[in-house]
N, C-alpha and C. Protein backbone atom coordinates (compact mmCIF):
# COMPACT_ATOMS: atom_id res chain seq x y z
N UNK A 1 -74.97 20.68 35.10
CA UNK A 1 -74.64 21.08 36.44
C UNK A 1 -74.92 22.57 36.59
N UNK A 2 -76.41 22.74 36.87
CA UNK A 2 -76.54 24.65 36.92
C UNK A 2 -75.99 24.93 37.94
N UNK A 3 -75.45 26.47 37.83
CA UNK A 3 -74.81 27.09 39.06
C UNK A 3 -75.72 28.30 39.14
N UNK A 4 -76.08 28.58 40.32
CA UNK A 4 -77.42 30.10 40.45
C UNK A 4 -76.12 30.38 41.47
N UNK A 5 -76.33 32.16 41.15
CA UNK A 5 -75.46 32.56 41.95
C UNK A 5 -76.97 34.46 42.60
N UNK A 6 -76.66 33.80 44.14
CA UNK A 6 -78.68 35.18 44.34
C UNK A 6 -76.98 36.30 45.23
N UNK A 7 -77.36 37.32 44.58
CA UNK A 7 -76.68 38.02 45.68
C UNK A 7 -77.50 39.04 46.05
N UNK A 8 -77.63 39.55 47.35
CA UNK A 8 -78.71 40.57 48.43
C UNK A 8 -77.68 41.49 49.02
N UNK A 9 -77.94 42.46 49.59
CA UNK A 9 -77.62 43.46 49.99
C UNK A 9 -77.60 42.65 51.98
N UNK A 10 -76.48 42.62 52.54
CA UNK A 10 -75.79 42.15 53.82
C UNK A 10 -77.19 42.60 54.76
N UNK A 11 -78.47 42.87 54.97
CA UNK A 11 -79.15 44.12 55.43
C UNK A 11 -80.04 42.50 56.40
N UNK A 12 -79.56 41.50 56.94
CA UNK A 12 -80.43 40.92 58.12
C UNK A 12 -81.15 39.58 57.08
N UNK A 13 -80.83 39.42 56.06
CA UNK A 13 -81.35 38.01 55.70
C UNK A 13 -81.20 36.91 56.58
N UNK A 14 -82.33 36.10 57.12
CA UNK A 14 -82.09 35.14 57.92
C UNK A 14 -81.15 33.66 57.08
N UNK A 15 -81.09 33.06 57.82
CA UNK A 15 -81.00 31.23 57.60
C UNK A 15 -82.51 30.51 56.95
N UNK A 16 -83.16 31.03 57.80
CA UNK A 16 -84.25 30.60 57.35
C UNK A 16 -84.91 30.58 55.65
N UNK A 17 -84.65 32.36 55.42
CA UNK A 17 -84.96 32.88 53.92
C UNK A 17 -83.99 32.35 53.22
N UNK A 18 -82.44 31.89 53.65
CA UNK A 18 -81.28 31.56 52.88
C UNK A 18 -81.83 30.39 52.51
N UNK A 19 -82.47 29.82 53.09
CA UNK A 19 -82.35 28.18 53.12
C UNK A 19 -83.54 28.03 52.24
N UNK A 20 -84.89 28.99 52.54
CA UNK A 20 -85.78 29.31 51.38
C UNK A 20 -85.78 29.16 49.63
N UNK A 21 -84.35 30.26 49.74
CA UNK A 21 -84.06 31.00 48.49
C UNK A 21 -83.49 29.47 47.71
N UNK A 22 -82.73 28.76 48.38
CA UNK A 22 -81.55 27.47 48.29
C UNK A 22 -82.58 26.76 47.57
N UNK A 23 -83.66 26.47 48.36
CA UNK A 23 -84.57 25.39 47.80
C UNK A 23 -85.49 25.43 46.83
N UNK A 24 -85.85 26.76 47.28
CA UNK A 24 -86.78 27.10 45.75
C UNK A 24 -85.66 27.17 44.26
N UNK A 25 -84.74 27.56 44.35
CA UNK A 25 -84.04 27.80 43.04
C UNK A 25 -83.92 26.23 42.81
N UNK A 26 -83.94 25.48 43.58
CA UNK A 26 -82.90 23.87 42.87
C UNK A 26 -84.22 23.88 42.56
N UNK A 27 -85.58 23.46 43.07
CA UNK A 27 -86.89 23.36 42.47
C UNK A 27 -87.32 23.93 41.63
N UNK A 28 -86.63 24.83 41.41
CA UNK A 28 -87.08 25.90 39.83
C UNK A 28 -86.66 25.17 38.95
N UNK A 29 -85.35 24.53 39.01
CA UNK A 29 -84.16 24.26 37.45
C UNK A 29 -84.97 22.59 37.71
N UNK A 30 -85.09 22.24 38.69
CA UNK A 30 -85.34 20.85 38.66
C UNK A 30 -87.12 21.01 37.50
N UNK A 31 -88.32 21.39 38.04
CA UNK A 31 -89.46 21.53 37.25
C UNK A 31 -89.12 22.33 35.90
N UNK A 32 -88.56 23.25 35.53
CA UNK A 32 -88.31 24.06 34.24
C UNK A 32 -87.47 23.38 33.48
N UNK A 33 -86.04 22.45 33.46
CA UNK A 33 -85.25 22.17 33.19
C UNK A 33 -85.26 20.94 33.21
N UNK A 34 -85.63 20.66 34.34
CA UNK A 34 -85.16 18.87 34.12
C UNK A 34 -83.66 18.59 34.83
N UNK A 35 -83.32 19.70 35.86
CA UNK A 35 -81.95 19.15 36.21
C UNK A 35 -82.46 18.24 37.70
N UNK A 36 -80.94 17.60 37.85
CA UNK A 36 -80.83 17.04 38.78
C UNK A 36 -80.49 18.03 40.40
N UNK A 37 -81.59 17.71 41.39
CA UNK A 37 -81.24 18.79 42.20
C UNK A 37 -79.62 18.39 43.11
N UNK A 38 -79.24 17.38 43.05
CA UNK A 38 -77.83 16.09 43.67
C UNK A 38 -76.68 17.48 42.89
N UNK A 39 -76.82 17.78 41.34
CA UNK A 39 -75.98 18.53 40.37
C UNK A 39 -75.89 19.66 40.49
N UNK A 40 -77.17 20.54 41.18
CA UNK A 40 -77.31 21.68 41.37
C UNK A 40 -77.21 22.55 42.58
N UNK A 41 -75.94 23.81 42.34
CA UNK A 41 -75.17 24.46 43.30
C UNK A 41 -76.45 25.89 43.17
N UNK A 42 -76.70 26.37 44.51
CA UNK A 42 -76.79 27.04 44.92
C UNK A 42 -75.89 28.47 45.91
N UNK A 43 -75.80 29.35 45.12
CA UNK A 43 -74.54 30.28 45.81
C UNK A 43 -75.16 31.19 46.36
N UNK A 44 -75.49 31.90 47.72
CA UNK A 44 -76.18 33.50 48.15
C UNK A 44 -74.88 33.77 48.54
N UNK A 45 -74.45 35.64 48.36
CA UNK A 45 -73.60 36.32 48.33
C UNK A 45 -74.07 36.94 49.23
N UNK A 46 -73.32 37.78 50.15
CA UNK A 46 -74.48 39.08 50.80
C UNK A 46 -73.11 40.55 50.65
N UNK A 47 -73.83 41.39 50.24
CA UNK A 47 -73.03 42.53 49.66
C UNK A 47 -73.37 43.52 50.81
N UNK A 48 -72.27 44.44 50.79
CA UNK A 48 -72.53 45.35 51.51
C UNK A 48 -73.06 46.43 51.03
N UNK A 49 -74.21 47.14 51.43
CA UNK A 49 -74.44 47.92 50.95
C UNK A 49 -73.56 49.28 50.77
N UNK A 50 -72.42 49.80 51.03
CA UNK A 50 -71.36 50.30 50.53
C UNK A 50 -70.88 49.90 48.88
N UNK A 51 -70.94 48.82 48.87
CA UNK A 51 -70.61 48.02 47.48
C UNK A 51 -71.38 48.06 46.17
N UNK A 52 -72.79 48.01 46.56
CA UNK A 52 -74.10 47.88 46.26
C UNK A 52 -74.45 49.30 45.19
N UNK A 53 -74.50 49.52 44.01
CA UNK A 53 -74.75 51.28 43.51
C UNK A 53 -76.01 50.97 42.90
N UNK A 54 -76.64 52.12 42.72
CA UNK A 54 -77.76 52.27 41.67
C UNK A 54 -77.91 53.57 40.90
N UNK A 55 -77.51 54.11 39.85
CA UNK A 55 -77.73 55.67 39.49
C UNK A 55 -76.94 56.19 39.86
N UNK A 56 -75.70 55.61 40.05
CA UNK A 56 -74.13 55.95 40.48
C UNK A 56 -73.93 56.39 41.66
N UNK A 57 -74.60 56.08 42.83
CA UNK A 57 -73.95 56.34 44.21
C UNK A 57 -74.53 54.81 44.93
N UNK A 58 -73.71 54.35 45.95
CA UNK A 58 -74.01 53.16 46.70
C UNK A 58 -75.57 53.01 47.63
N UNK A 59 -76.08 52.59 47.88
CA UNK A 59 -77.34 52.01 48.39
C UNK A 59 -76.78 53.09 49.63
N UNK A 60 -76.11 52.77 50.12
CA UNK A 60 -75.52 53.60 51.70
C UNK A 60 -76.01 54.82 51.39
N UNK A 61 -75.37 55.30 50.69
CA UNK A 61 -75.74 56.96 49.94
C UNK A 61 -76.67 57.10 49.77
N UNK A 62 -77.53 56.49 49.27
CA UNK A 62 -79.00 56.69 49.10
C UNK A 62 -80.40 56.76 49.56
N UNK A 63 -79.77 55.76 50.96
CA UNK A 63 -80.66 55.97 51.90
C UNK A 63 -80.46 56.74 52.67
N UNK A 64 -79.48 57.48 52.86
CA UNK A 64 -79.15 58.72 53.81
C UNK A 64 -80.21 59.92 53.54
C-alpha cells in the first residue's frame, strides 16, 4: 500500500496539475513496482511559502 506524499509551495497550483501530479505518481509505482493503483494513496500538501526555507530564510524572504 504506497503512500507518496508531493508537497509545493501554496503559489496557484491548479486542479488540473493536482490531478496531473495524482495520476502520474499511481502510474509511476504501478509500471516500476508493480503496485496496485485501487492500494495507492496519493497526498499533495501546499505549504506556505512563509513555512517553506532554503539557506535558512523562508522562500518569502527570498524573493523579496
Amino acid at each position: 500500500m504506497p503512500y507518496v506524499n508531493i508537497q509545493v509551495t501554496d503559489e496557484g497550483v491548479t486542479q488540473d496539475q493536482k490531478q496531473e501530479l495524482i495520476a502520474r505518481a499511481t502510474q509511476m509505482l504501478v509500471d516500476v513496482l508493480g503496485k496496485d493503483p485501487a492500494t495507492t494513496f496519493v497526498v499533495i500538501e501546499e505549504v506556505p511559502t512563509d513555512n517553506w526555507g532554503v539557506a535558512g530564510r523562508s522562500v518569502t524572504e527570498r524573493r523579496r
